[in-house]
N, C-alpha and C. Protein backbone atom coordinates (compact mmCIF):
# COMPACT_ATOMS: atom_id res chain seq x y z
N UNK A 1 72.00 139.89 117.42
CA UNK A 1 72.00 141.27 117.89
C UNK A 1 72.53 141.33 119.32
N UNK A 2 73.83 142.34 119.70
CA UNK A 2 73.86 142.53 121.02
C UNK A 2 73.25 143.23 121.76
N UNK A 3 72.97 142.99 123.11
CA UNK A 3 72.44 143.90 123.90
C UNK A 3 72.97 144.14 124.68
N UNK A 4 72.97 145.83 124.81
CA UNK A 4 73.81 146.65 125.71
C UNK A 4 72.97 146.68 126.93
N UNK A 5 73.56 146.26 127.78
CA UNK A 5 73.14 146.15 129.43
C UNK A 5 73.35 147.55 130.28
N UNK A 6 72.43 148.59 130.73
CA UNK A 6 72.94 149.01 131.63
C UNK A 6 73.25 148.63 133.23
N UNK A 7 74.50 148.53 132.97
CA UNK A 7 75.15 147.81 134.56
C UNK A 7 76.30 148.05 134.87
N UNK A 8 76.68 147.51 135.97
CA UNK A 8 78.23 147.75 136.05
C UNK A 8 79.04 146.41 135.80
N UNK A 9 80.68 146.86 135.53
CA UNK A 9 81.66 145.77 135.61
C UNK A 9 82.36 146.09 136.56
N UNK A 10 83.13 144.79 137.01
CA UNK A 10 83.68 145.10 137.74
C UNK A 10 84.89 143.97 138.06
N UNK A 11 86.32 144.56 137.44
CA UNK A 11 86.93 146.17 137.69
C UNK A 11 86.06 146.52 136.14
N UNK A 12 85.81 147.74 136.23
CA UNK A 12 85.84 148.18 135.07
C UNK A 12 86.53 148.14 133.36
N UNK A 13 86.52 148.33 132.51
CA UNK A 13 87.04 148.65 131.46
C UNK A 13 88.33 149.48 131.52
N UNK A 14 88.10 150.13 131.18
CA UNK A 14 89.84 151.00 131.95
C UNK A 14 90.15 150.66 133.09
N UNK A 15 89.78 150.46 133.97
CA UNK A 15 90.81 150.01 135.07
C UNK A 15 91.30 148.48 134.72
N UNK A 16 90.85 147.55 134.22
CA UNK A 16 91.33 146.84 133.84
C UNK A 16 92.50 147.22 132.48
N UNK A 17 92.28 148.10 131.65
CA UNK A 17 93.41 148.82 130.66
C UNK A 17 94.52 149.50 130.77
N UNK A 18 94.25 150.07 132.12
CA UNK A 18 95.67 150.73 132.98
C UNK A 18 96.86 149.74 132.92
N UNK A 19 96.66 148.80 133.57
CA UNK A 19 97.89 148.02 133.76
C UNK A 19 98.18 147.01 132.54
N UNK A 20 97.33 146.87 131.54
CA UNK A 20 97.52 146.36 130.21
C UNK A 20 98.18 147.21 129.57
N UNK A 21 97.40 148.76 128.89
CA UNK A 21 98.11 148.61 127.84
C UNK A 21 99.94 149.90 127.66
N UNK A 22 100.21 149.88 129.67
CA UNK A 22 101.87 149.99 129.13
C UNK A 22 102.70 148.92 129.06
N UNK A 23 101.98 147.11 128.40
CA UNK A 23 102.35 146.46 128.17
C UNK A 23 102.93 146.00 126.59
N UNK A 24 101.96 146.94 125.82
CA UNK A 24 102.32 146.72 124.36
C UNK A 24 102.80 148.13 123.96
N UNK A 25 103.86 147.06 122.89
CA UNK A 25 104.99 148.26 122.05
C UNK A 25 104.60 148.87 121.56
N UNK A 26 103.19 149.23 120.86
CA UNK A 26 102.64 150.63 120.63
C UNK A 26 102.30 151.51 121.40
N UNK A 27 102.83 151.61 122.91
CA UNK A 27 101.82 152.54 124.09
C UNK A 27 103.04 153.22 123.90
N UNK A 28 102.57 154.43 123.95
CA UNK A 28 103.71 156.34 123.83
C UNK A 28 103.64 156.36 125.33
N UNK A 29 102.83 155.74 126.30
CA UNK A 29 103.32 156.35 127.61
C UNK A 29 105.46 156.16 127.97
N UNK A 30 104.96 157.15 129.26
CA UNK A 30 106.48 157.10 129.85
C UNK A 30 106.73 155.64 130.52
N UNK A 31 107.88 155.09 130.77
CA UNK A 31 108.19 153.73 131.43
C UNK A 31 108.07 154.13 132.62
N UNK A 32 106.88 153.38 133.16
CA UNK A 32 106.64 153.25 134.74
C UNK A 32 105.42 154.49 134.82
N UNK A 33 104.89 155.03 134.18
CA UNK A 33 103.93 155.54 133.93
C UNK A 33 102.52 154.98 134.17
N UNK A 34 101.59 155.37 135.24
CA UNK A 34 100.33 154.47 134.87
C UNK A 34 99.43 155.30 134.01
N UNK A 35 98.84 155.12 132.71
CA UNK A 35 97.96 155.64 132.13
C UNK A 35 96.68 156.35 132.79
N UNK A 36 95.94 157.73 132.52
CA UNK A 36 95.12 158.19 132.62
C UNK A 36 93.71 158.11 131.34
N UNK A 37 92.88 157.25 132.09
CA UNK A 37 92.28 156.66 130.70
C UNK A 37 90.89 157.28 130.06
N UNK A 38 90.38 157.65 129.42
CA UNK A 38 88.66 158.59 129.44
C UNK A 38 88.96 157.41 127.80
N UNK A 39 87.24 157.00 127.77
CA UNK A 39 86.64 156.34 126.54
C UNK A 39 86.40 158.02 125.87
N UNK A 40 86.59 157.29 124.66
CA UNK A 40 87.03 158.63 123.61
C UNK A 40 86.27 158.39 122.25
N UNK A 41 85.27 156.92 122.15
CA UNK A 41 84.76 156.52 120.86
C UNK A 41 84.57 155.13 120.39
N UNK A 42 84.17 154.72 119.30
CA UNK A 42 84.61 153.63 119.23
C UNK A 42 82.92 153.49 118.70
N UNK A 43 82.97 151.66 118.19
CA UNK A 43 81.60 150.94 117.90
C UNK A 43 82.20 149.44 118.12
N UNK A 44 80.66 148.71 117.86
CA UNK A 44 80.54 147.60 118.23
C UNK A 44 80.49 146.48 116.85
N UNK A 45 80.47 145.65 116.50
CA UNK A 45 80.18 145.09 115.61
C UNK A 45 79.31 143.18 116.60
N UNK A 46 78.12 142.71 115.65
CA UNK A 46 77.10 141.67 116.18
C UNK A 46 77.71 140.73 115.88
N UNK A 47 77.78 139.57 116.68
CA UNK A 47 78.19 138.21 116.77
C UNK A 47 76.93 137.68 116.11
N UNK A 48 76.92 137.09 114.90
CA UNK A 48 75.60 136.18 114.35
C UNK A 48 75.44 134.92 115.64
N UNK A 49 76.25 134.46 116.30
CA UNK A 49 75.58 133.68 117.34
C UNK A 49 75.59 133.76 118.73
N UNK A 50 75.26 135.55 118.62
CA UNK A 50 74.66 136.00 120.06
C UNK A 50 75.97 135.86 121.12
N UNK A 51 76.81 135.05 120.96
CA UNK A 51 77.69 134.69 122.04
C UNK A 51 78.85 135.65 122.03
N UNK A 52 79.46 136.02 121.59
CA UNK A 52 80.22 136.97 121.67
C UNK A 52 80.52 138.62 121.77
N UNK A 53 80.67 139.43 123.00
CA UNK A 53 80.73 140.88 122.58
C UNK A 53 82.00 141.56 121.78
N UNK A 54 81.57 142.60 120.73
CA UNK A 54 82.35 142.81 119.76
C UNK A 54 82.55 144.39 120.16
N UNK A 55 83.53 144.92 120.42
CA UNK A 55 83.72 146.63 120.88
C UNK A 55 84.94 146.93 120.41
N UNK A 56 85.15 147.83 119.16
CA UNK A 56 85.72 148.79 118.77
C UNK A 56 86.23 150.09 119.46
N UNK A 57 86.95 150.02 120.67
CA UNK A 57 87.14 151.16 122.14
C UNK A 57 87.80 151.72 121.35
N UNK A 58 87.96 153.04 122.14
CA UNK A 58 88.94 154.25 121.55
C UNK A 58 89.07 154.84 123.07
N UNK A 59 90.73 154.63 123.62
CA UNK A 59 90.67 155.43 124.48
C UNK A 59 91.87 156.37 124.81
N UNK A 60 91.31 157.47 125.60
CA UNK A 60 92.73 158.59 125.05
C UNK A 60 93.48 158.41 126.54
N UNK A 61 94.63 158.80 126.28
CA UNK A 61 95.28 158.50 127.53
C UNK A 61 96.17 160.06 127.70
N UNK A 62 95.61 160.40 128.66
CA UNK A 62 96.20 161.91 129.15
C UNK A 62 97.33 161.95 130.15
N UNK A 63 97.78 160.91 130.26
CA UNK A 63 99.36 160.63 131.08
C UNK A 63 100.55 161.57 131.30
N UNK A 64 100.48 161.87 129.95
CA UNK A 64 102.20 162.42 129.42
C UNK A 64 101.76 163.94 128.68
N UNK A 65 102.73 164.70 128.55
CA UNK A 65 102.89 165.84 127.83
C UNK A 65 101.84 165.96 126.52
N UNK A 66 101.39 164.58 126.08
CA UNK A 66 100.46 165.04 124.87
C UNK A 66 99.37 163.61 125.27
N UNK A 67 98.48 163.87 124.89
CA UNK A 67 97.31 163.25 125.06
C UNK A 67 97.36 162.12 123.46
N UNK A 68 97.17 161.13 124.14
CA UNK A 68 97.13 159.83 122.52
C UNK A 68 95.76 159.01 122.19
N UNK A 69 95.47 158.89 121.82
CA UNK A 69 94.09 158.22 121.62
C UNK A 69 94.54 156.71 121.04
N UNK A 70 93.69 155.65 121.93
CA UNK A 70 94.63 154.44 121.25
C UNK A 70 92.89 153.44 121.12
N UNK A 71 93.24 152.53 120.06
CA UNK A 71 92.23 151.59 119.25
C UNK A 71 92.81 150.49 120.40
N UNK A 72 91.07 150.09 120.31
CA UNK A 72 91.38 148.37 121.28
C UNK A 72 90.58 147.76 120.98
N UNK A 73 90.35 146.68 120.21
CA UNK A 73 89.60 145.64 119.74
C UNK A 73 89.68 145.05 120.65
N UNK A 74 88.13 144.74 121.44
CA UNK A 74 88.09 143.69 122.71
C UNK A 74 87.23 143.42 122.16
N UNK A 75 86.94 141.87 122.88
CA UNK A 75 85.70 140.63 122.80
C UNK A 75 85.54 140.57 124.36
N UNK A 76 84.28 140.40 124.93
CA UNK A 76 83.23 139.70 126.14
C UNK A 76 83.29 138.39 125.62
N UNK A 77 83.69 137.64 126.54
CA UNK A 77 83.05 135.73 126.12
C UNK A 77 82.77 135.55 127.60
N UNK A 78 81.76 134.67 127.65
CA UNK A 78 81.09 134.14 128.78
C UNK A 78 82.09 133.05 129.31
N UNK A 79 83.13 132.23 128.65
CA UNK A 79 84.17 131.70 129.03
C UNK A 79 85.25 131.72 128.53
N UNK A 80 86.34 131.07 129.06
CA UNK A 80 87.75 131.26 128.20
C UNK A 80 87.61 131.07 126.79
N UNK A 81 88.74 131.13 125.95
CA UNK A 81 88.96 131.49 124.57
C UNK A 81 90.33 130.23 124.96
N UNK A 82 90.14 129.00 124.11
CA UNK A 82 91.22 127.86 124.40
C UNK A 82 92.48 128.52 123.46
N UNK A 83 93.35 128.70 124.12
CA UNK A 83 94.42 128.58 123.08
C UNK A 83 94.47 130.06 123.05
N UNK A 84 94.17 131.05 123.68
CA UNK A 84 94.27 132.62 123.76
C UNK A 84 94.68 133.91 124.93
N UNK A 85 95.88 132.59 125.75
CA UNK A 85 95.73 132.71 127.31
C UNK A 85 96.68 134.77 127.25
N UNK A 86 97.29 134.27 126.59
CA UNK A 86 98.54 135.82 125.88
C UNK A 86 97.21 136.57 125.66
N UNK A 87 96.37 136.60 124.76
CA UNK A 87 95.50 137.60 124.84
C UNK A 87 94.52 138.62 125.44
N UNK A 88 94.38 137.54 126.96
CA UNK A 88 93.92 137.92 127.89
C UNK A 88 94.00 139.13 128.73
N UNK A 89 92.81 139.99 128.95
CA UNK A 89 93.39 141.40 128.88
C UNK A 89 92.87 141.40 130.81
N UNK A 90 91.94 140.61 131.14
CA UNK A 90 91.34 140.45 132.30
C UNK A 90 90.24 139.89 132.90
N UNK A 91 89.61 139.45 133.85
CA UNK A 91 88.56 139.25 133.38
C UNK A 91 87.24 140.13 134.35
N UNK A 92 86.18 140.74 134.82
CA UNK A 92 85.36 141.05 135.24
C UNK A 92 83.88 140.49 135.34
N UNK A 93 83.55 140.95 136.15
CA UNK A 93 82.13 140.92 136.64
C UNK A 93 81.04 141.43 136.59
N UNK A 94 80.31 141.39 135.56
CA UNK A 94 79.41 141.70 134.55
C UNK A 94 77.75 141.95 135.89
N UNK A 95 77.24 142.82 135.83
CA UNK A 95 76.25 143.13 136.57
C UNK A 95 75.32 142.59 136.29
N UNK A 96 74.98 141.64 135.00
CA UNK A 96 74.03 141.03 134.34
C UNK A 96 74.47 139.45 134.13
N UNK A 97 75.06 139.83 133.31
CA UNK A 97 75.92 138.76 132.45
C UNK A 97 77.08 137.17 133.88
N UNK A 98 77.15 138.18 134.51
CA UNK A 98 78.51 137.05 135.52
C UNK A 98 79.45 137.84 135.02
N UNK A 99 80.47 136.56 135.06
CA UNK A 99 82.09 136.49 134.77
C UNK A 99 82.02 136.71 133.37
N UNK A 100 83.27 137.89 133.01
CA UNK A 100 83.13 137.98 131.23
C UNK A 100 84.81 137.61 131.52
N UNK A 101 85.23 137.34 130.43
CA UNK A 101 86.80 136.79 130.23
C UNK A 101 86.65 138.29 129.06
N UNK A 102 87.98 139.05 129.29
CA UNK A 102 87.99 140.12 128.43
C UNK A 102 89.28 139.95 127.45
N UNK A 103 89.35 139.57 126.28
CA UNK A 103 90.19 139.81 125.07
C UNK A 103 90.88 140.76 124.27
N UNK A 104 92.29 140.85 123.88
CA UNK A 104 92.56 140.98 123.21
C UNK A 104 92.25 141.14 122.13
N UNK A 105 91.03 141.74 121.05
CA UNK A 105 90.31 140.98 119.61
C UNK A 105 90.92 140.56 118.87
N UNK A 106 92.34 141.32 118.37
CA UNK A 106 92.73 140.73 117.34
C UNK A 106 93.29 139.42 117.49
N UNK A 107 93.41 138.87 118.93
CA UNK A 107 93.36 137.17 118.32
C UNK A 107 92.44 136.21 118.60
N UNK A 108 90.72 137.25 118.34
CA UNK A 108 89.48 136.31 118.84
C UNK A 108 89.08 136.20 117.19
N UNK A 109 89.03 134.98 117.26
CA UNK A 109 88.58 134.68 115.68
C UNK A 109 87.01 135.30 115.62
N UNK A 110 86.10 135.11 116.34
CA UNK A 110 84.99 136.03 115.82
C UNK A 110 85.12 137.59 115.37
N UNK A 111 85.38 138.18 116.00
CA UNK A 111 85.73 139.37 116.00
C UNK A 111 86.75 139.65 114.60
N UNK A 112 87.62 138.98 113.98
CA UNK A 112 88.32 138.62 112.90
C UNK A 112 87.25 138.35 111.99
N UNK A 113 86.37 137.29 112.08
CA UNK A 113 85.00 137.03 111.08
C UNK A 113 84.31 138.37 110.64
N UNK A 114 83.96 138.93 111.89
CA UNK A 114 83.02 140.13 111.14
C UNK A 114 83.78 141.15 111.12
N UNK A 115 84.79 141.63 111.38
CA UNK A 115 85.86 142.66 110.81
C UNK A 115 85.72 142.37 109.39
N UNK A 116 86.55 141.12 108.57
CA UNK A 116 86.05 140.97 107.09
C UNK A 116 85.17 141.33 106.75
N UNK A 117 83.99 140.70 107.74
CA UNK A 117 82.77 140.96 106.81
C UNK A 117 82.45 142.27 106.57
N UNK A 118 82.71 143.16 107.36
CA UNK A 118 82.59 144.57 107.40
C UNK A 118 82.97 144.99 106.26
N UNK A 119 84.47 144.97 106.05
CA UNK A 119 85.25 145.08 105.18
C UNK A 119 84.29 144.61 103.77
N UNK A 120 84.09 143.58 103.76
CA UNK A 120 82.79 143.51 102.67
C UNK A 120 81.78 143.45 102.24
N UNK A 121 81.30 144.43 103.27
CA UNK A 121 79.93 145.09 102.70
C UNK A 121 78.98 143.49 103.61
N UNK A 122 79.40 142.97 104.64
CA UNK A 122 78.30 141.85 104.98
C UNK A 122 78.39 141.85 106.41
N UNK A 123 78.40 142.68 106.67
CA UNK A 123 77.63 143.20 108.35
C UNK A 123 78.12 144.88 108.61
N UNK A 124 77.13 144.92 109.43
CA UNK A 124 77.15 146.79 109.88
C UNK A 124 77.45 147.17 111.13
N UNK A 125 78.33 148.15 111.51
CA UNK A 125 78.46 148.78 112.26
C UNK A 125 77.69 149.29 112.97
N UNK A 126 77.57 149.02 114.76
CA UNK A 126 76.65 149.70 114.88
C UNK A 126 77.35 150.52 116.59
N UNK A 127 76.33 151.15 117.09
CA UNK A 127 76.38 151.99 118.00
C UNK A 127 77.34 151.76 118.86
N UNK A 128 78.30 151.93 119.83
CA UNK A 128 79.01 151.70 120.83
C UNK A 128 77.63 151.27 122.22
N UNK A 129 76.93 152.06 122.35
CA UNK A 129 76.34 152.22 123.74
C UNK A 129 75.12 151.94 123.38
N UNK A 130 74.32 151.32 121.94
CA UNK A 130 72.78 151.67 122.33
C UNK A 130 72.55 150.10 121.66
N UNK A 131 71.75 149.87 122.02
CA UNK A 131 70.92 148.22 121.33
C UNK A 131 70.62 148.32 119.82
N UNK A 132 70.71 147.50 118.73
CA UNK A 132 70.41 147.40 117.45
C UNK A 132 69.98 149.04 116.87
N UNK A 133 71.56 149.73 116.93
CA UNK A 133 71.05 151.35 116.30
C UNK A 133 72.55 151.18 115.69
N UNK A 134 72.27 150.81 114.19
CA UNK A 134 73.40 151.44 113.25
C UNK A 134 73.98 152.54 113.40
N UNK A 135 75.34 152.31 112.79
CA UNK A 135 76.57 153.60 113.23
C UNK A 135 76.82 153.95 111.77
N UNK A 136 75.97 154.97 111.16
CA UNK A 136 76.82 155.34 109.56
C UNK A 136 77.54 156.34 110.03
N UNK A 137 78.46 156.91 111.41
CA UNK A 137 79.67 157.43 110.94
C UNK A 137 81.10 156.41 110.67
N UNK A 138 80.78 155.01 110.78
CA UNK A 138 81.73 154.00 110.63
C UNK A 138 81.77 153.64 109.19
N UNK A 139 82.62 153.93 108.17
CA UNK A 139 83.02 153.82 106.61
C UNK A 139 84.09 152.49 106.82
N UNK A 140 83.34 151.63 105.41
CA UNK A 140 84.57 150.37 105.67
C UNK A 140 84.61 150.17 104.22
N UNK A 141 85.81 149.94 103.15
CA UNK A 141 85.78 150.16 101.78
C UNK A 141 87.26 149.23 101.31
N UNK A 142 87.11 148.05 100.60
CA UNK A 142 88.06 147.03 100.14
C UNK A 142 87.68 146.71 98.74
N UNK A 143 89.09 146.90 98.12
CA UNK A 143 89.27 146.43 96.64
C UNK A 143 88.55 145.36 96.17
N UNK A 144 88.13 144.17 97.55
CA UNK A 144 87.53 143.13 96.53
C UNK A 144 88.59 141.92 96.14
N UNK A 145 89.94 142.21 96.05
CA UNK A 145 90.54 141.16 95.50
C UNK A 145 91.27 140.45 96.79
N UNK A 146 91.24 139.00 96.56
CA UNK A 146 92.09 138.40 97.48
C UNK A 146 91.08 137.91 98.45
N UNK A 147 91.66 136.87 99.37
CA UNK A 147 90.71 136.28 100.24
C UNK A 147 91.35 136.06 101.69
N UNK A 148 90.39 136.45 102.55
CA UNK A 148 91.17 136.09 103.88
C UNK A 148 90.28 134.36 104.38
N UNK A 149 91.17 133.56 105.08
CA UNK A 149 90.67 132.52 105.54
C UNK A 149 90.16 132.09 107.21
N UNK A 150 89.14 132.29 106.73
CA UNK A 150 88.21 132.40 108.34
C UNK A 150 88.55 130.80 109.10
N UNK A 151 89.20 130.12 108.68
CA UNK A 151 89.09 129.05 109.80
C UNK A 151 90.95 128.74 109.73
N UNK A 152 91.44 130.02 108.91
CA UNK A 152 92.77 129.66 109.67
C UNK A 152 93.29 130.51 110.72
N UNK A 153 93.74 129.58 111.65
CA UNK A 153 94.26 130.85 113.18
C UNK A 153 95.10 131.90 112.63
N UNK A 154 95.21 133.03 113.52
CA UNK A 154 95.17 134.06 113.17
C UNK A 154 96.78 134.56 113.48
N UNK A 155 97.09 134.89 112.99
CA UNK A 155 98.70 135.18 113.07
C UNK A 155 98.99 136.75 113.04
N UNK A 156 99.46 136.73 114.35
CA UNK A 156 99.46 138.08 115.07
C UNK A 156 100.08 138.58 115.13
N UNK A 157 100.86 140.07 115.19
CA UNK A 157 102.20 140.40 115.06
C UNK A 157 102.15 141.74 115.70
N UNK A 158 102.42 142.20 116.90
CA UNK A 158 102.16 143.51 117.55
C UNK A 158 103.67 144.36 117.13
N UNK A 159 103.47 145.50 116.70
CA UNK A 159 104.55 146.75 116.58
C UNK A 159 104.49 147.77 117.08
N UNK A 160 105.49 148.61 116.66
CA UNK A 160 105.37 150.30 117.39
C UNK A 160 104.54 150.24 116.50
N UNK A 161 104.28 150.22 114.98
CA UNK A 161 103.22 150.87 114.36
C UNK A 161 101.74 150.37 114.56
N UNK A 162 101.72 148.93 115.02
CA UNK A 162 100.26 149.00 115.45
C UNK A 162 100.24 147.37 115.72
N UNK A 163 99.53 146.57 114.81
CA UNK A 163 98.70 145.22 115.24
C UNK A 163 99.03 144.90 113.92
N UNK A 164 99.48 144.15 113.36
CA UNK A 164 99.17 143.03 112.12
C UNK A 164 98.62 141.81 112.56
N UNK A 165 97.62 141.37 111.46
CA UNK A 165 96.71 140.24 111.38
C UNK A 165 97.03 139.27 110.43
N UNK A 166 96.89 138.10 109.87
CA UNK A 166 97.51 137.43 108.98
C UNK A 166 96.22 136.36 108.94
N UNK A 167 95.05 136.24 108.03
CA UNK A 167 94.24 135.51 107.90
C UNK A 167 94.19 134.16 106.70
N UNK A 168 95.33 133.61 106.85
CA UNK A 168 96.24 132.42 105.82
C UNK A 168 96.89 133.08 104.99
N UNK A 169 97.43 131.98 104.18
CA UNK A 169 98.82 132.26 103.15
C UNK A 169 98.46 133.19 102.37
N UNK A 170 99.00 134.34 102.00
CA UNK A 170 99.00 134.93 100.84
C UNK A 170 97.67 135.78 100.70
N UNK A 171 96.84 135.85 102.19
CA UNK A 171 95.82 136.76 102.21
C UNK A 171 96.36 138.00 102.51
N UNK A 172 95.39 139.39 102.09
CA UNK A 172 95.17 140.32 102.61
C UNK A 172 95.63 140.46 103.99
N UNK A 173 96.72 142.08 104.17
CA UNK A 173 97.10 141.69 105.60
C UNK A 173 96.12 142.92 106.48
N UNK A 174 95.94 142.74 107.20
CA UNK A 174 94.87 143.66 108.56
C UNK A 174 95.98 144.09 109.48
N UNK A 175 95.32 145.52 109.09
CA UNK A 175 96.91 146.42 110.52
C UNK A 175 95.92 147.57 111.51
N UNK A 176 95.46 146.90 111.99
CA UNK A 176 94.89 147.45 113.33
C UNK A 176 96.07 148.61 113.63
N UNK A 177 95.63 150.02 113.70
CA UNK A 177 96.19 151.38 113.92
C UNK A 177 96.22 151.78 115.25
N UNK A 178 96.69 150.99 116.10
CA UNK A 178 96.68 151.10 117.53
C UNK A 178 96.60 152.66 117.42
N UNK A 179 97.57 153.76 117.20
CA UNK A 179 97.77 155.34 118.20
C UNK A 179 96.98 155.75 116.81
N UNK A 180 95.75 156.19 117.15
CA UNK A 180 94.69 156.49 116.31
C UNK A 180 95.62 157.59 115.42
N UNK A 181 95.23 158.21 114.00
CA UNK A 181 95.93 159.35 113.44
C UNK A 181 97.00 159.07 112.71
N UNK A 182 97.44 157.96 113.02
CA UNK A 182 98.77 158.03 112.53
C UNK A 182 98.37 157.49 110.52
N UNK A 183 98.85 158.21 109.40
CA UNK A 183 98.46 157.73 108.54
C UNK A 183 98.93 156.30 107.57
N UNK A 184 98.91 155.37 107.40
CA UNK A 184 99.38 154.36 106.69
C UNK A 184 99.18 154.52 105.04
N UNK A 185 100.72 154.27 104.17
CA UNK A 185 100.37 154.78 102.62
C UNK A 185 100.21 152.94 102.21
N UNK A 186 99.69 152.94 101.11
CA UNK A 186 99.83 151.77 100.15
C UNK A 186 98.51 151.11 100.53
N UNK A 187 97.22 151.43 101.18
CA UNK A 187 96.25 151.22 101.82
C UNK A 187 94.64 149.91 100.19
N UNK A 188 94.59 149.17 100.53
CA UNK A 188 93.83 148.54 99.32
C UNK A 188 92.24 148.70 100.33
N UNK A 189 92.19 148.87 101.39
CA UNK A 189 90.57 149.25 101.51
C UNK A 189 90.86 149.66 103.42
N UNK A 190 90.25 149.71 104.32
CA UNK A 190 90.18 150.57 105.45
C UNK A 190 88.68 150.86 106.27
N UNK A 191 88.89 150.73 107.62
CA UNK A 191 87.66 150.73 107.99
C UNK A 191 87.77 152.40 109.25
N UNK A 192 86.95 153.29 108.63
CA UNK A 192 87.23 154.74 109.63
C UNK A 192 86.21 155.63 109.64
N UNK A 193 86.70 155.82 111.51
CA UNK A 193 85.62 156.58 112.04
C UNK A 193 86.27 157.58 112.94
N UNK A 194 85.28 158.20 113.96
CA UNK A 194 85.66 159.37 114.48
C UNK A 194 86.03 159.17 115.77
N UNK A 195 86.91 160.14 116.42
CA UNK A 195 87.05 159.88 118.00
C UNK A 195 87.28 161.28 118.87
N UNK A 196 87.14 161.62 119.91
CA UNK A 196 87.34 162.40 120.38
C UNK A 196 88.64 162.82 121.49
N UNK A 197 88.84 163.97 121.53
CA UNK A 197 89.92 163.93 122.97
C UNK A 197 89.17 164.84 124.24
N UNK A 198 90.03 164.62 125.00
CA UNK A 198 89.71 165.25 126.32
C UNK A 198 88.74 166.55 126.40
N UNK A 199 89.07 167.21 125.72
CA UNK A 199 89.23 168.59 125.41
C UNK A 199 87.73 169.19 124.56
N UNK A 200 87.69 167.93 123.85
CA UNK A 200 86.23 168.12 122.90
C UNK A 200 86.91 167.79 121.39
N UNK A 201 88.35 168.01 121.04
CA UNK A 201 88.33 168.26 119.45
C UNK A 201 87.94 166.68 118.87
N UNK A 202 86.99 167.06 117.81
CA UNK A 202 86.58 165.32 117.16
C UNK A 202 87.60 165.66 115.91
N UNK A 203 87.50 164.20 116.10
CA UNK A 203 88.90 163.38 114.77
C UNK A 203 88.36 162.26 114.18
N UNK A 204 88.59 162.18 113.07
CA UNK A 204 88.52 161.00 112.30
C UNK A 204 89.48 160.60 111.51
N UNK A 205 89.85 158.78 111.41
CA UNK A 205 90.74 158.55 110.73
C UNK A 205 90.92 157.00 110.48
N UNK A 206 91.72 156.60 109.90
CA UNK A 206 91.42 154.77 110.13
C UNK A 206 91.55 154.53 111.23
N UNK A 207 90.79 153.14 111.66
CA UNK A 207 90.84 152.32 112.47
C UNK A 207 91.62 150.94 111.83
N UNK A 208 91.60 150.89 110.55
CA UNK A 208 91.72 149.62 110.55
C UNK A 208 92.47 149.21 108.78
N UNK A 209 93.54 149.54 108.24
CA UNK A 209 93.80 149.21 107.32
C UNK A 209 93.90 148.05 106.46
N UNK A 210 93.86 147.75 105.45
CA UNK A 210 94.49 146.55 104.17
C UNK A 210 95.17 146.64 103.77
N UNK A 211 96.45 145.91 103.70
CA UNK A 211 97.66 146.08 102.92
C UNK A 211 97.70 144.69 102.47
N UNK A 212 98.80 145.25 100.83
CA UNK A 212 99.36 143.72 100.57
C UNK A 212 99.89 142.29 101.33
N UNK A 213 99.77 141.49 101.16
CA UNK A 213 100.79 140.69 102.14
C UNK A 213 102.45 141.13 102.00
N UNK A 214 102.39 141.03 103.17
CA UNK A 214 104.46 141.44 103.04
C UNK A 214 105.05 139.90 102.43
């Protein structure tokens, strides 16, 4: 079970995201643009061995002419992640905790573990902000067929359309929906919830699709 600390980081969460994410080819900002960032949603999912933080962010970025809401799978680790230096989103100073090394998720293999498991019905979603309080507005629903392989590295593939995951040969592929809304067809199961914008309007939609392997 994680526990949510009230404390500070430091730099923060978005301020550490500003200068990240007009780094990846899914960000709609303008070039040379620094993002305007407000948390907009999101949940957490539990590390069975306590060591890892699991956060499902949603944050909208009010920069440009239209406001975007973008998905960020981050992990907290108490130390580096060997072999994950590209993923590295920053690291901060945890008011409790120390030094957190902040991730990229989709290439932290835990965070990959219980995404599946989600996906099959063998761990729960829970709160963004509160200690051991389930999230049933988070829906996660898969066909069942096919297998992803938890101890093979994770093969990553960032696009304008979002994040592909690759969990061994001939598994099920995971497409993380970076610009929240956008709809994906040919879908075999999906993990979706709600988010908000600036403004107040709530939205819901995937976070997290299944597709065939390409």
């Amino acid at each position: 079970m994680a526990v949510i600390h009230k404390t500070t980081m430091q730099p923060t969460k978005l301020e550490l995201l500003e200068s990240w994410l007009p780094t990846r080819p899914w960000y709609l900002g303008r070039e040379g643009a620094v993002p305007v960032l407000e948390k907009a949603g999101g949940f957490r999912l539990d590390d069975p061995e306590g060591e890892v933080g699991i956060e499902f962010m949603v944050v909208a970025d009010s920069s440009g002419d239209e406001t975007h809401a973008y998905l960020l799978p981050v992990t907290y680790r108490g130390a580096p992640l060997e072999g994950a230096e590209g993923a590295l989103i920053g690291t901060s100073e945890h008011g409790v905790l120390g030094t957190r090394w902040v991730y990229d998720g989709t290439h932290d293999p835990v965070l990959l573990g219980e995404l599946t498991a989600l996906l099959e019905g063998r761990a729960a979603p829970q709160a963004q902000s509160l200690t051991d309080v389930p999230d049933p507005t988070v829906a996660a629903s898969f066909d069942g067929s096919g297998a992803w392989d938890a101890s093979a590295a994770p093969g990553v593939e960032d696009g304008t359309d979002g994040t592909d995951v690759r969990l061994g040969a001939g598994a099920p592929l995971l497409r993380v929906v970076r610009v929240l809304g956008r709809g994906v067809s040919g879908a075999r199961g999906e993990v979706t919830a709600g988010w908000h914008l600036p403004g107040g309007e709530e939205l819901r939609g995937a976070y997290v699709v299944v597709l065939d392997p390409a």
